[in-house]
N, C-alpha and C. Protein backbone atom coordinates (compact mmCIF):
# COMPACT_ATOMS: atom_id res chain seq x y z
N UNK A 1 4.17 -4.03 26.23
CA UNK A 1 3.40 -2.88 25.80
C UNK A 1 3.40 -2.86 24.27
N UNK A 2 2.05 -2.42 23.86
CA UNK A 2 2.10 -2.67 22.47
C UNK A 2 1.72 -1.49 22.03
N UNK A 3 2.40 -0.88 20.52
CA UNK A 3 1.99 0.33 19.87
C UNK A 3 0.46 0.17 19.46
N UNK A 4 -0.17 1.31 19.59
CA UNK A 4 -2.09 1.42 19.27
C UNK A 4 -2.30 1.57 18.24
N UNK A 5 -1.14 2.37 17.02
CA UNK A 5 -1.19 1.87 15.90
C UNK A 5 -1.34 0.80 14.62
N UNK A 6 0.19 0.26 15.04
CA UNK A 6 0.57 -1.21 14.28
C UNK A 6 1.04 -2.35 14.99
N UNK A 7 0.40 -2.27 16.62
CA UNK A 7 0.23 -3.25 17.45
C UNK A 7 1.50 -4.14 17.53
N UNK A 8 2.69 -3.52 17.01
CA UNK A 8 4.08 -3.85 17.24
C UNK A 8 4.75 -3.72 18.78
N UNK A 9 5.25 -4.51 19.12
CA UNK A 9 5.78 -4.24 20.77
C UNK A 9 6.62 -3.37 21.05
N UNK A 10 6.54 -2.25 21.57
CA UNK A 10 6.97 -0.87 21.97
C UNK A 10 8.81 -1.13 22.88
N UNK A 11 9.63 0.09 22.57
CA UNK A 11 10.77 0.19 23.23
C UNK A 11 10.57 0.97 24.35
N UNK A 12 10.91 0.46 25.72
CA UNK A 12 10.62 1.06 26.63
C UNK A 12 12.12 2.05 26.96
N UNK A 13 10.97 3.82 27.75
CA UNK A 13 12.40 4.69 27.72
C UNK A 13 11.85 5.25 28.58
N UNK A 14 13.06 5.24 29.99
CA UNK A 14 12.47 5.66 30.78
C UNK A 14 11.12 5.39 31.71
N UNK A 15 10.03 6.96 31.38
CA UNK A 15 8.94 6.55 31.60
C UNK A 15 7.94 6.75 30.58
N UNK A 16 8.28 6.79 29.36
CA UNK A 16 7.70 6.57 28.02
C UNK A 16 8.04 5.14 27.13
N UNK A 17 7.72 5.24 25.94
CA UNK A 17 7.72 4.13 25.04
C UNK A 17 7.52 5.04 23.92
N UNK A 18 8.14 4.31 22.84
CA UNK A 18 8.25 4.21 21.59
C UNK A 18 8.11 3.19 20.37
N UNK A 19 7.54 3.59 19.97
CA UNK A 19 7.28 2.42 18.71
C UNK A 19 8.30 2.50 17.18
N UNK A 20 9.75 1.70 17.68
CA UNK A 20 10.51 1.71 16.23
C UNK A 20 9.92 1.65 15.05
N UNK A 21 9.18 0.84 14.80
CA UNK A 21 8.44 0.51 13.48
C UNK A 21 7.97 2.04 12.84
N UNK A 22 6.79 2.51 13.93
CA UNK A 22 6.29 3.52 13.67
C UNK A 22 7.35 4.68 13.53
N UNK A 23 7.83 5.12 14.37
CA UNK A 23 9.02 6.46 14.55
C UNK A 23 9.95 6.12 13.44
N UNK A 24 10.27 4.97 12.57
CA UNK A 24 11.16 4.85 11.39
C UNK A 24 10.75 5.09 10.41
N UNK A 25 11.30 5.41 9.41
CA UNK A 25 10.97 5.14 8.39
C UNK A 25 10.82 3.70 7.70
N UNK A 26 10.30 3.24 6.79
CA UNK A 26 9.98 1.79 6.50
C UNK A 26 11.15 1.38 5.77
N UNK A 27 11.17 -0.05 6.28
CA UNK A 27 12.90 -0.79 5.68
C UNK A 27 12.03 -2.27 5.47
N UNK A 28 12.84 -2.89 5.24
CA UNK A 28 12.72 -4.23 4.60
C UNK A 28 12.06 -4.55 2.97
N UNK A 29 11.57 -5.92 2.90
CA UNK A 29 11.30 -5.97 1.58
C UNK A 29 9.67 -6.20 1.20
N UNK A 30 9.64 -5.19 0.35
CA UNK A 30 8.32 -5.06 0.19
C UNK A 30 7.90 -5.14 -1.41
N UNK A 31 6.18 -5.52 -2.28
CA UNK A 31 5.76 -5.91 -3.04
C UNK A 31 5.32 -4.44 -3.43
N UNK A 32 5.05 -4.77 -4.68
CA UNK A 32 4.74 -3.49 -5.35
C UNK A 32 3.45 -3.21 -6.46
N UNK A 33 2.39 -2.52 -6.21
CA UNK A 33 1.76 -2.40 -6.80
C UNK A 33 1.00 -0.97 -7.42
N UNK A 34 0.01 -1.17 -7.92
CA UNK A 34 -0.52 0.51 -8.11
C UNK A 34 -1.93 0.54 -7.90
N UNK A 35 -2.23 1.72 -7.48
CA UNK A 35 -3.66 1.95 -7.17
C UNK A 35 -4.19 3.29 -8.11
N UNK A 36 -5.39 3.52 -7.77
CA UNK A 36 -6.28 4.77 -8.34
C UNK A 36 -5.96 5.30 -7.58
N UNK A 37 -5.60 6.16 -6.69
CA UNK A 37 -5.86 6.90 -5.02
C UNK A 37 -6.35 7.97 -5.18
N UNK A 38 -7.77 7.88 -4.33
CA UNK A 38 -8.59 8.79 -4.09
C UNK A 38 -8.47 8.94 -2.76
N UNK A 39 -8.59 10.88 -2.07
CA UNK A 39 -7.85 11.27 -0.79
C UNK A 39 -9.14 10.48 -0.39
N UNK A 40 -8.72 9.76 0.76
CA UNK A 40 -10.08 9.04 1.75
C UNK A 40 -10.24 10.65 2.59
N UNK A 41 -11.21 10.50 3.32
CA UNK A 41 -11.53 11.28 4.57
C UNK A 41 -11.01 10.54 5.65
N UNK A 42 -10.58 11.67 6.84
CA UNK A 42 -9.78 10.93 7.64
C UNK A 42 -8.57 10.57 7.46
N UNK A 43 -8.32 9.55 8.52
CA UNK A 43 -6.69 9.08 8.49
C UNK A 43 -6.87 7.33 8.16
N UNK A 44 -8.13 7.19 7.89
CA UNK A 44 -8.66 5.73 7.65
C UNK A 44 -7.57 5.25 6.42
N UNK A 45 -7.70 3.32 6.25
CA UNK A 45 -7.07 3.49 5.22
C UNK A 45 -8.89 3.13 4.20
N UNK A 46 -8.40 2.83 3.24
CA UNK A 46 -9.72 2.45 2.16
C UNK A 46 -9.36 1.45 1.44
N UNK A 47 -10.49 0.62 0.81
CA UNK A 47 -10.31 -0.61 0.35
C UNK A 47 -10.09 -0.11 -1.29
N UNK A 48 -8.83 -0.90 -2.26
CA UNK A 48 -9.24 -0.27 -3.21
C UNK A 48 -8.43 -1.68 -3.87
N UNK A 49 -8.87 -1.68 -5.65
CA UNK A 49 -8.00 -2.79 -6.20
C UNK A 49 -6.92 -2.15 -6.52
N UNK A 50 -5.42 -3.28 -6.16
CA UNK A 50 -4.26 -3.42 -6.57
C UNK A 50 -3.70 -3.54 -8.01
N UNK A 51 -3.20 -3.06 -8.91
CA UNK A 51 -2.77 -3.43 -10.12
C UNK A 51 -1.27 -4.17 -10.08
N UNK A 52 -1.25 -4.38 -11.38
CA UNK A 52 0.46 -5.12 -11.62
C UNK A 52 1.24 -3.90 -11.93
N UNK A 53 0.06 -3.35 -12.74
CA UNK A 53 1.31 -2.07 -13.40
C UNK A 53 0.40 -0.71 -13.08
N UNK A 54 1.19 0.16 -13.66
CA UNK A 54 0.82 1.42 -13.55
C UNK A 54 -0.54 1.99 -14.77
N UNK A 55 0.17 1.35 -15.89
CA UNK A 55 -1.07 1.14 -16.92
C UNK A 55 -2.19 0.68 -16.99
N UNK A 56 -2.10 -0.77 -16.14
CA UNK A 56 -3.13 -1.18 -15.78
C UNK A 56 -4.42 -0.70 -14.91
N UNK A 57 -3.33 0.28 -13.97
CA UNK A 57 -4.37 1.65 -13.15
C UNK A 57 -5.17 2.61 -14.03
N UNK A 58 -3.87 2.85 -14.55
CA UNK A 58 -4.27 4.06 -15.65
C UNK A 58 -5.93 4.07 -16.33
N UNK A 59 -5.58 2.63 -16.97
CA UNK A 59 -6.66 1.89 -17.64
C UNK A 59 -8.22 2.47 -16.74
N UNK A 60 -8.13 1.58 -15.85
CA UNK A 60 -9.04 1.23 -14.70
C UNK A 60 -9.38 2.83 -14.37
N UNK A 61 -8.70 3.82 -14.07
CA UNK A 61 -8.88 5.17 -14.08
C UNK A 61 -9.90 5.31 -15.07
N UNK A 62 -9.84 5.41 -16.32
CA UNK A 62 -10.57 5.69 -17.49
C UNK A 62 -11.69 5.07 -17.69
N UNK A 63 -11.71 3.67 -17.00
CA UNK A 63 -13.30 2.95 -17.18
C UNK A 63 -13.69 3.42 -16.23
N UNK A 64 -13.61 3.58 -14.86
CA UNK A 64 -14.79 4.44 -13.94
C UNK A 64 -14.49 5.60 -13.84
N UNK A 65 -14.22 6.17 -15.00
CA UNK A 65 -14.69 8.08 -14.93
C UNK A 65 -13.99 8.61 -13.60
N UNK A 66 -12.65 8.11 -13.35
CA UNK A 66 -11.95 9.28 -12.01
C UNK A 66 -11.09 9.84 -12.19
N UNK A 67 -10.90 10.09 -13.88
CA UNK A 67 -9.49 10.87 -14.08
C UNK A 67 -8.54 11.75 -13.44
N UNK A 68 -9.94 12.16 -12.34
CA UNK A 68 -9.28 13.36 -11.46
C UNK A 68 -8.04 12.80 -10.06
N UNK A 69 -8.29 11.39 -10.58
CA UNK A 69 -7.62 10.67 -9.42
C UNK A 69 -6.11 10.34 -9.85
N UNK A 70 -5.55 10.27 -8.82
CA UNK A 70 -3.82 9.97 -9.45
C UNK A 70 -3.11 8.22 -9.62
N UNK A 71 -2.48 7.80 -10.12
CA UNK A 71 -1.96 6.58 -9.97
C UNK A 71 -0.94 6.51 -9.26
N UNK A 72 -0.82 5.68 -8.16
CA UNK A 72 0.34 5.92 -7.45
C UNK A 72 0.65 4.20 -6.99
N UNK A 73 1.77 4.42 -6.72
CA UNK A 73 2.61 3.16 -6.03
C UNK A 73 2.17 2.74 -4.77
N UNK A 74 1.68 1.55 -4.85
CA UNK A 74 1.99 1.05 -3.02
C UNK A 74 2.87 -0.18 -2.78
N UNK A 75 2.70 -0.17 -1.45
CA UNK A 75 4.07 -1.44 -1.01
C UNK A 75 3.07 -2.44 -0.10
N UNK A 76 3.65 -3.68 0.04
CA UNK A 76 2.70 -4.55 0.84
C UNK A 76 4.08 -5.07 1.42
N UNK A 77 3.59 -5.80 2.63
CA UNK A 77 5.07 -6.49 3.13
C UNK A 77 5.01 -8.10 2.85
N UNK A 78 3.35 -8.29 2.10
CA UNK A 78 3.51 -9.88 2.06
C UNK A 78 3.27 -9.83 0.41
N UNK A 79 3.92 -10.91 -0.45
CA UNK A 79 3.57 -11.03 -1.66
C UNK A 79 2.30 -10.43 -2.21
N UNK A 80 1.63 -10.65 -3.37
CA UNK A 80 0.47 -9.70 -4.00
C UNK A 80 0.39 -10.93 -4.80
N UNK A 81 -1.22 -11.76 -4.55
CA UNK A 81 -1.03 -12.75 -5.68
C UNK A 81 -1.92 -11.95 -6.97
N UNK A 82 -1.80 -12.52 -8.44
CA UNK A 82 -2.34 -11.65 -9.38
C UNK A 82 -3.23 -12.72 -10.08
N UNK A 83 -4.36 -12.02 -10.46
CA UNK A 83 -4.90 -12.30 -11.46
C UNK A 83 -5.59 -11.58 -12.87
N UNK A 84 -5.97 -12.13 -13.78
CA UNK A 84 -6.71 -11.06 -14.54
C UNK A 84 -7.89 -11.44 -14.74
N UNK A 85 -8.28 -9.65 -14.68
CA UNK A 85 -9.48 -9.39 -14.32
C UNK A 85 -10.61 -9.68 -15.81
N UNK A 86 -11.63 -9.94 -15.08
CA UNK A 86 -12.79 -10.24 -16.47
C UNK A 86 -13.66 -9.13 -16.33
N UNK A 87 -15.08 -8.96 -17.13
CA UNK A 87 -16.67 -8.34 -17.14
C UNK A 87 -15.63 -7.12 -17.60
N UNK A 88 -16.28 -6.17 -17.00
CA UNK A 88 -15.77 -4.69 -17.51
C UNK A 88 -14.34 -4.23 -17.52
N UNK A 89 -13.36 -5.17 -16.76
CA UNK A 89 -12.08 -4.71 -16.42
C UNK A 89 -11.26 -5.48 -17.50
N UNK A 90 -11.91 -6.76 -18.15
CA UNK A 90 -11.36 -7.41 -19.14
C UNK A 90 -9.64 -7.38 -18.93
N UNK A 91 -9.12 -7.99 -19.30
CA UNK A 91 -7.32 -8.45 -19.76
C UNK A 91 -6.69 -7.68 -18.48
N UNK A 92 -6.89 -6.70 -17.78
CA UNK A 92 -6.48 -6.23 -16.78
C UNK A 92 -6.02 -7.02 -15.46
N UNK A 93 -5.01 -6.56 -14.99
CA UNK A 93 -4.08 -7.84 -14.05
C UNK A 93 -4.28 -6.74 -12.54
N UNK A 94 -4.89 -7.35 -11.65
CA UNK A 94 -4.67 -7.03 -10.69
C UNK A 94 -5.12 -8.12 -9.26
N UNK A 95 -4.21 -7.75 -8.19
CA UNK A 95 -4.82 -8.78 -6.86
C UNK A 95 -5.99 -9.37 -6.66
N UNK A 96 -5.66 -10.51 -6.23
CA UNK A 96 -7.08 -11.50 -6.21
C UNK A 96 -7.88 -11.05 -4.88
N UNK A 97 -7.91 -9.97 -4.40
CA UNK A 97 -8.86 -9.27 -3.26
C UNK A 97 -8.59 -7.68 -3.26
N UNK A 98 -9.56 -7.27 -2.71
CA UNK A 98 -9.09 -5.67 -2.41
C UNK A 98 -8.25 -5.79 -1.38
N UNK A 99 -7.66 -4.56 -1.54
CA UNK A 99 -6.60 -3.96 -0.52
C UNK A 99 -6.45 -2.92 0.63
N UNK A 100 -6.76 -3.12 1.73
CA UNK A 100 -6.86 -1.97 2.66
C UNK A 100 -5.69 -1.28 2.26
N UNK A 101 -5.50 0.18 1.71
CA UNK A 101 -4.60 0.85 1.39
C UNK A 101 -4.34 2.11 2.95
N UNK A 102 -3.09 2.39 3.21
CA UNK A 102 -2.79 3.01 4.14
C UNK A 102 -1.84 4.15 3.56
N UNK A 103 -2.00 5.74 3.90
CA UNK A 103 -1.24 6.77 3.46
C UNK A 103 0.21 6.60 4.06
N UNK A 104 0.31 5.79 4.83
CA UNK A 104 2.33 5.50 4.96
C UNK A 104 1.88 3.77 6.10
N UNK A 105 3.42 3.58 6.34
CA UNK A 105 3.62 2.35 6.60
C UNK A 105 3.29 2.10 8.40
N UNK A 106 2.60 2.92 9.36
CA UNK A 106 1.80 3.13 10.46
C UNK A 106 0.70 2.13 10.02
N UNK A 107 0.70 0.90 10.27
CA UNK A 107 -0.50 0.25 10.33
C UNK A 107 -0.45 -1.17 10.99
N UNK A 108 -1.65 -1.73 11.58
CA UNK A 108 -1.17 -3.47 11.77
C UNK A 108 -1.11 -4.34 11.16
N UNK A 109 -0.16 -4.58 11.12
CA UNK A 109 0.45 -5.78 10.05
C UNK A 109 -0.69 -6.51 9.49
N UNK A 110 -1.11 -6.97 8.44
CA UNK A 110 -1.96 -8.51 8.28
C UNK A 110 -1.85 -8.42 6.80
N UNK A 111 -2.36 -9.14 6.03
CA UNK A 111 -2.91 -9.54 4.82
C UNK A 111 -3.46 -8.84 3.74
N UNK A 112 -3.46 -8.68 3.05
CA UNK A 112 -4.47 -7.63 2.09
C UNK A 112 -4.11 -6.33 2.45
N UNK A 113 -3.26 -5.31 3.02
CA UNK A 113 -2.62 -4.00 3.31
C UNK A 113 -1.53 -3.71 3.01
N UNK A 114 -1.82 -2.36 2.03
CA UNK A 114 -0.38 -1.86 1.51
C UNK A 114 -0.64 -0.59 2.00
N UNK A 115 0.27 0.58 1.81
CA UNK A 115 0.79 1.92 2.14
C UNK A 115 1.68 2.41 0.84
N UNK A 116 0.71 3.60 0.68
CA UNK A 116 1.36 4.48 -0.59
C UNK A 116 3.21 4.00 -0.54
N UNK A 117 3.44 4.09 -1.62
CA UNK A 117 5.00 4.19 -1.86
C UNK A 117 5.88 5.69 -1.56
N UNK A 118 6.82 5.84 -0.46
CA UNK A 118 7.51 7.37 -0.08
C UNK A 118 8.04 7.56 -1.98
N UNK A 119 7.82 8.73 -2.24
CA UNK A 119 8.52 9.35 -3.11
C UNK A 119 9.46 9.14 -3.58
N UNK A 120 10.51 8.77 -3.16
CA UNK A 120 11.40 8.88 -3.21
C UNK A 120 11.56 7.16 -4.41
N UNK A 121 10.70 6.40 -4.05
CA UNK A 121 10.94 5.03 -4.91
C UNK A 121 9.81 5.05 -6.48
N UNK A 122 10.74 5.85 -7.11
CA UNK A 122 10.43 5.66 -8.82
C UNK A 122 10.40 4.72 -9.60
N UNK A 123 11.33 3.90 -9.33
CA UNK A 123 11.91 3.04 -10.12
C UNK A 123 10.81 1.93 -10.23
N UNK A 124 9.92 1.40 -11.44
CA UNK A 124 9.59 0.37 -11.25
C UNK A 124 9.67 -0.96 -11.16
N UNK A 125 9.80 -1.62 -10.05
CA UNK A 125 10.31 -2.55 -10.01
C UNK A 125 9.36 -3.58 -8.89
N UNK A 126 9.06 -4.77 -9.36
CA UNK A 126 8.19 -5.81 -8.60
C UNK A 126 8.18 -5.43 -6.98
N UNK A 127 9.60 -5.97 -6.97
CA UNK A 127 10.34 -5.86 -4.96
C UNK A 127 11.09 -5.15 -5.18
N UNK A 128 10.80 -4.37 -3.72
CA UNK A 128 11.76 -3.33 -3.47
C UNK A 128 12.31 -3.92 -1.91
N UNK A 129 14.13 -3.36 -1.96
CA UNK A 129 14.52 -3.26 -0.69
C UNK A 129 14.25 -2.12 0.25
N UNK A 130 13.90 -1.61 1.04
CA UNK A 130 13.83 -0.13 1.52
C UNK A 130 14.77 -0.39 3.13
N UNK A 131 15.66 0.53 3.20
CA UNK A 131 16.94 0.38 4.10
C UNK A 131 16.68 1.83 4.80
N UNK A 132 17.09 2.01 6.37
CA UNK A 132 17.03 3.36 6.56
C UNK A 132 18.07 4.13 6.79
C-alpha cells in the first residue's frame, strides 16, 4: 500500500495505514536553496527558480517588481546543480531548471522538488542534517 501523497509505502495498523514519511517531521540530508515565494493557490506546489543565496533572491525580487514577495529557504533531498544566470538575471547563480516548490516535505519524491525550509533552520548553510 502506497501513501497518495508521496507515494512512499505505508505502515500497516491494524485496519488503517500510515505514512511515516508523511506523519514525521522531515529528517535526513537535505540541499539548500532560496526562492521568491509567492502564496500559490491551493495546496499545489509551483514552479519557481532556485537561488544559491538569499541575495541572489533578493536581487531577482527587485528585477521582476515582487517586492511584496518574501525570500525564503527551501530544501531538496537531491543535490541542486548551479549555474549563472545570463540576459536580465546577469551574474546571478541559480539551478540549472525550475523547481517544483512544495509548502512542507508531503510530496513524491523525484528531481527538480524542494519544500519551504521549517523555521526553525536559520542558519545558512549549503546541507543541512534534519533529525527528529
Amino acid at each position: 500500500m502506497r501513501c497518495p501523497r508521496c507515494q512512499e509505502s505505508m505502515l500497516l495498523l491494524f485496519t488503517s495505514a500510515v505514512c511515516e514519511r508523511c506523519e514525521s517531521p522531515p529528517r535526513g540530508m537535505f540541499y539548500r536553496g532560496y526562492v521568491v515565494w509567492r502564496e500559490p493557490m491551493g495546496d499545489r506546489a509551483h514552479s519557481e527558480h532556485v537561488f544559491r543565496t538569499a541575495h541572489d533572491a533578493a536581487i531577482w525580487r527587485s528585477l521582476t517588481g515582487i517586492e511584496d514577495s518574501e525570500v525564503r529557504s527551501v530544501l531538496s533531498e537531491t543535490p541542486i546543480a548551479w549555474r549563472v544566470a545570463s540576459g536580465r538575471a546577469a551574474g546571478l547563480v541559480w539551478a540549472d531548471g525550475l523547481y517544483d516548490v512544495y509548502r512542507d516535505h508531503r510530496f513524491e519524491r523525484g528531481a527538480y522538488r524542494a519544500f519551504l525550509a521549517p523555521a526553525a533552520l536559520m542558519a545558512p548553510r549549503e546541507c543541512v542534517q534534519l533529525t527528529a
